[in-house]
C-alpha atoms as a PDB file:
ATOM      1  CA  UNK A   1      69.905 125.804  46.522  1.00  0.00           C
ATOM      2  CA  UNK A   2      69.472 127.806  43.425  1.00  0.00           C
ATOM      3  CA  UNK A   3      66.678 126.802  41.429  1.00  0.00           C
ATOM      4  CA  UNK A   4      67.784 124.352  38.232  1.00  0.00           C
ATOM      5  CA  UNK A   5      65.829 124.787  34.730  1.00  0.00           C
ATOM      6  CA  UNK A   6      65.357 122.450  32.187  1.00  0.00           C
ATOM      7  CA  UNK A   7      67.688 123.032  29.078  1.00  0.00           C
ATOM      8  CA  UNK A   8      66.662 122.626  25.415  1.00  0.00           C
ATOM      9  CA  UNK A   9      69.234 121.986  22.559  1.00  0.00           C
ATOM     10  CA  UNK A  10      68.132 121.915  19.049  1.00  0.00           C
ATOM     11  CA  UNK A  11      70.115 122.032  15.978  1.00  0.00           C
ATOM     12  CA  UNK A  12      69.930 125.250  14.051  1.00  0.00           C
ATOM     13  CA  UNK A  13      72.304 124.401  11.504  1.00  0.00           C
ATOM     14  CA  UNK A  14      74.181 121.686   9.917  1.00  0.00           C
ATOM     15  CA  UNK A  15      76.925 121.883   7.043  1.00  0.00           C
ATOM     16  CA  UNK A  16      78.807 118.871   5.524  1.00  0.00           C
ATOM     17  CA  UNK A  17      78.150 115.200   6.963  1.00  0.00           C
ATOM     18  CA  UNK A  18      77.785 114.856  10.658  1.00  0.00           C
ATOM     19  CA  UNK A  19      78.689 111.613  11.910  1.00  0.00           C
ATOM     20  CA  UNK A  20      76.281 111.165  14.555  1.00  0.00           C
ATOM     21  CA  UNK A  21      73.713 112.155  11.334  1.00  0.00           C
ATOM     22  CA  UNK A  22      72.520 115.462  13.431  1.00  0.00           C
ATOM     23  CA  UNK A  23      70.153 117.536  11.485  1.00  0.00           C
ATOM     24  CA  UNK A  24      68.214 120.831  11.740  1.00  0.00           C
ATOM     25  CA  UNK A  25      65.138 120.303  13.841  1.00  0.00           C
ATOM     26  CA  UNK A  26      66.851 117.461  15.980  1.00  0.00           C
ATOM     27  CA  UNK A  27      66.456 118.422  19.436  1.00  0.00           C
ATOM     28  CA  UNK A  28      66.783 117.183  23.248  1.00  0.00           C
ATOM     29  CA  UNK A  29      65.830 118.398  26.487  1.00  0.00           C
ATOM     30  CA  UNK A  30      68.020 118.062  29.273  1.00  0.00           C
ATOM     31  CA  UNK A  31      67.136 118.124  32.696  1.00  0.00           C
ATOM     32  CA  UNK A  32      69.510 116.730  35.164  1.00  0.00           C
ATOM     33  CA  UNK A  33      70.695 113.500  33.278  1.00  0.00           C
ATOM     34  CA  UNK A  34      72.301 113.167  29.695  1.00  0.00           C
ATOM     35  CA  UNK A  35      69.892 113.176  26.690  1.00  0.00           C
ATOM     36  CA  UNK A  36      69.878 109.794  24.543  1.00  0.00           C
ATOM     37  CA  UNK A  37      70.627 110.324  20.873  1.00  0.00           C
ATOM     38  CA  UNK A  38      73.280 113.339  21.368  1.00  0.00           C
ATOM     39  CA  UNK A  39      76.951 111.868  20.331  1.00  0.00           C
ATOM     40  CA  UNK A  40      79.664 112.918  23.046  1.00  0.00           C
ATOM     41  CA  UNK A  41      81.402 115.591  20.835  1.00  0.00           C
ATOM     42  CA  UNK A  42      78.897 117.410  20.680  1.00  0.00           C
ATOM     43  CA  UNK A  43      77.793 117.374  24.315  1.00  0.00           C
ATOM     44  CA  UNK A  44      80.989 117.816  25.535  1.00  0.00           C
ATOM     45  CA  UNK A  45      81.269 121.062  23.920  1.00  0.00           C
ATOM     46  CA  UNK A  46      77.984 122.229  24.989  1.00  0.00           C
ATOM     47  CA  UNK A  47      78.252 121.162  28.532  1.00  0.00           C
ATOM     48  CA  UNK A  48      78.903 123.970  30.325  1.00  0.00           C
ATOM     49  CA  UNK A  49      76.291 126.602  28.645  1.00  0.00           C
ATOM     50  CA  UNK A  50      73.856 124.068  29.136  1.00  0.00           C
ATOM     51  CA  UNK A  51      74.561 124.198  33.326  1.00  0.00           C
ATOM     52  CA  UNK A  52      75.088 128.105  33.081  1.00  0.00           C
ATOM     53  CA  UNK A  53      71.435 128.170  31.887  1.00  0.00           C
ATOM     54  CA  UNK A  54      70.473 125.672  34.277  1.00  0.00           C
ATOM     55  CA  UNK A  55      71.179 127.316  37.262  1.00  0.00           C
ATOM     56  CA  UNK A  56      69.990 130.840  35.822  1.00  0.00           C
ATOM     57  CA  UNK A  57      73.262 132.351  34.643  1.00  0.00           C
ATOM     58  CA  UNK A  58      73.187 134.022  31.277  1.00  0.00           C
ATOM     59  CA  UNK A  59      76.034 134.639  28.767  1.00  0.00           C
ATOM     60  CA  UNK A  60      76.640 138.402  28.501  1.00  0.00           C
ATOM     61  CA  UNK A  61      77.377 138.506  24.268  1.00  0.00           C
ATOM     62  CA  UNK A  62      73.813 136.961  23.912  1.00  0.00           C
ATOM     63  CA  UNK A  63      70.865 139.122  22.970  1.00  0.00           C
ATOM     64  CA  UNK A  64      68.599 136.908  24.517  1.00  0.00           C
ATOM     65  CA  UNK A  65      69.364 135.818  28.550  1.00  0.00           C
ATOM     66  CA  UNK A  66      67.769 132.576  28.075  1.00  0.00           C
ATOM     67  CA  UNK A  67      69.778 131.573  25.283  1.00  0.00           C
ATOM     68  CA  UNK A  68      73.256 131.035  23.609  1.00  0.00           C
ATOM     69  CA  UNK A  69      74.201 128.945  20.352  1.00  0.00           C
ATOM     70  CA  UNK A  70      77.159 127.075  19.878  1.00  0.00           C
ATOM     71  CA  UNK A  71      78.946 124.667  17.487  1.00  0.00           C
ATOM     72  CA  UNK A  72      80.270 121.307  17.693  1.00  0.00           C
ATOM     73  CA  UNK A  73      83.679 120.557  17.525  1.00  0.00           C
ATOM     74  CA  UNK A  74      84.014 119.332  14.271  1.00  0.00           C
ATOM     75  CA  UNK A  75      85.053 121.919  11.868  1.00  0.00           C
ATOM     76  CA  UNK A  76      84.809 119.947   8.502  1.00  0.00           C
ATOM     77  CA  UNK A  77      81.188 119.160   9.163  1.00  0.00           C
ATOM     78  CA  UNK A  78      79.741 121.780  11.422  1.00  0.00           C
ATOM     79  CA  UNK A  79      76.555 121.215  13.490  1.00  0.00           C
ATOM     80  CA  UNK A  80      75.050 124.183  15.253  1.00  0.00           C
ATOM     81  CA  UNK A  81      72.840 124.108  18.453  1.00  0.00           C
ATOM     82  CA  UNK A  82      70.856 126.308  20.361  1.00  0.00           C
ATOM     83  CA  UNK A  83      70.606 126.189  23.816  1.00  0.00           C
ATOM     84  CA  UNK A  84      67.586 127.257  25.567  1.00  0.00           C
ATOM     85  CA  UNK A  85      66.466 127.776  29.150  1.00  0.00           C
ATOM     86  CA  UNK A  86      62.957 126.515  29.634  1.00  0.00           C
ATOM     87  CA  UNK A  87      61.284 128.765  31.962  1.00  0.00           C
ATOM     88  CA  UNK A  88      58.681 127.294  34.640  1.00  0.00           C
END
């Protein structure tokens, strides 16, 4: 079995009013169940980087093989999040 890494999502950025009140700093570490505190929109969207990283993938338009940022789904009031592979 391939070897699964912990994840880390923080949020980078944050423009108009999120509804789940995400903020820069906010962040969760995911490691084989779902994080408390992250509203469903927004882990949704960032499902499947988060088990690319996991299982040692890496996103070939990101600088950095460990990482990848994405947004949430909600145009009008845009949350950004890093996601991070946490190596051992």
């Amino acid at each position: 079995m391939t070897e699964a890494y912990d994840v880390r999502v923080r949020v980078i950025s944050q423009k108009g009013t999120c509804g789940a009140a995400h903020k820069v700093g906010n962040e969760w570490v995911i490691s084989g169940k779902t994080p408390d505190g992250i509203c469903l929109s927004a882990f949704n969207a960032l499902y499947p980087s988060v088990r690319t990283l996991m299982f040692g993938e890496t996103f070939p338009w990101s600088p950095d093989p460990d990482a990848n940022s994405l947004a949430c789904t909600d145009a009008e009031n845009l949350v950004v999040f890093e996601i991070r592979r946490m190596r051992k």
